[in-house]
Each structure stands twice: as C-alpha cells, then as structure tokens.
Protein backbone atom coordinates (compact mmCIF):
# COMPACT_ATOMS: atom_id res chain seq x y z
CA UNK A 1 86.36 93.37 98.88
CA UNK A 2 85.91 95.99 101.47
CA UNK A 3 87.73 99.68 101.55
CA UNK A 4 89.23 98.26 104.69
CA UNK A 5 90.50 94.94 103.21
CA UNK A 6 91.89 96.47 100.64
CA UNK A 7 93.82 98.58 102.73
CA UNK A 8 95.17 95.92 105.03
CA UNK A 9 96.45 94.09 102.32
CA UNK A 10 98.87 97.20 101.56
CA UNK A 11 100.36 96.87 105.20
CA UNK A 12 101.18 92.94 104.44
CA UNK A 13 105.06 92.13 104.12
CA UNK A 14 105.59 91.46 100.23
CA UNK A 15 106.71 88.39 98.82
CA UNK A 16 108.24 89.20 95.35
CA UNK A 17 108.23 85.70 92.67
CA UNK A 18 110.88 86.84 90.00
CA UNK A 19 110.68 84.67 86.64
CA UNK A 20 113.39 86.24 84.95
CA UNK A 21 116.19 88.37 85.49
CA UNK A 22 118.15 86.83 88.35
CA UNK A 23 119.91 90.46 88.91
CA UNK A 24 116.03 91.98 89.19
CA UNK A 25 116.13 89.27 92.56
CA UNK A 26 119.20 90.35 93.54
CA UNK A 27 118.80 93.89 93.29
CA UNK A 28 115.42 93.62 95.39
CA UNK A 29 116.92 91.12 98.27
CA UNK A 30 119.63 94.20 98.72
CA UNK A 31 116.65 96.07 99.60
CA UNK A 32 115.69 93.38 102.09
CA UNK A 33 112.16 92.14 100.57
CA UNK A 34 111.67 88.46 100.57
CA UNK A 35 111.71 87.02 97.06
CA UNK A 36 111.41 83.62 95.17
CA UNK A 37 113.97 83.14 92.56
CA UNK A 38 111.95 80.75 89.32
CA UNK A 39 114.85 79.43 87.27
CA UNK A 40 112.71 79.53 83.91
CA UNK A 41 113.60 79.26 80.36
CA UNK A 42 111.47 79.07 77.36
CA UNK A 43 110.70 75.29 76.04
CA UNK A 44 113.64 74.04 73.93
CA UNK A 45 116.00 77.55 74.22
CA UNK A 46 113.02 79.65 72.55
CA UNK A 47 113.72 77.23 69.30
CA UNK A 48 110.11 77.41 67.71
CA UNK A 49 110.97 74.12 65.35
CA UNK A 50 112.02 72.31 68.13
CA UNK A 51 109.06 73.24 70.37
CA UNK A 52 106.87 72.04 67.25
CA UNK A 53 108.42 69.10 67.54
CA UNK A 54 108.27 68.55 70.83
CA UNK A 55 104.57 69.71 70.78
CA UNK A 56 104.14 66.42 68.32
CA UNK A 57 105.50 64.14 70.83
CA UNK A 58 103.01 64.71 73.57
C-alpha cells in the first residue's frame, strides 16, 4: 500500500465492531463514533463438557 493510502485511510470515519462489553459500546457511542454492538457468548456458557459434547453431535 502506498504512503498516501495509508494515510487516507486515517482520515476515514471509524466504524467500531464491539464483541464484548456492551458498556465498552456505550461508552464509545457517548463519544459519537458509530459502532456495531455483537451480542456474543461463548458456546454452551463457557461449559467445556458441554461444548465436548456438543462438538460430538456435529
């Protein structure tokens, strides 16, 4: 990528994609940056016999 490129891509508007922390997303839309809320959770509440299971199944 060009010195150039790279610097235009600094001026571009972020787009922040929180998986997480819902008050991390909150905390940035106060500031007014656009971001993407992921409602994630680990497989099975983080449960590793349960995702072994559920590893078996498929």
């Amino acid at each position: 990528m060009e010195k150039e490129n790279k610097a235009n891509i600094l001026q571009q508007p972020l787009v922040i994609i929180n998986v997480g922390l819902k008050d991390f997303a909150e905390n940035l839309e106060a500031q007014e940056a656009d971001v993407i809320q992921v409602d994630w959770a680990p497989p099975a509440g983080g449960d590793q016999e349960m995702i072994d299971l559920l590893k078996d199944l498929l």
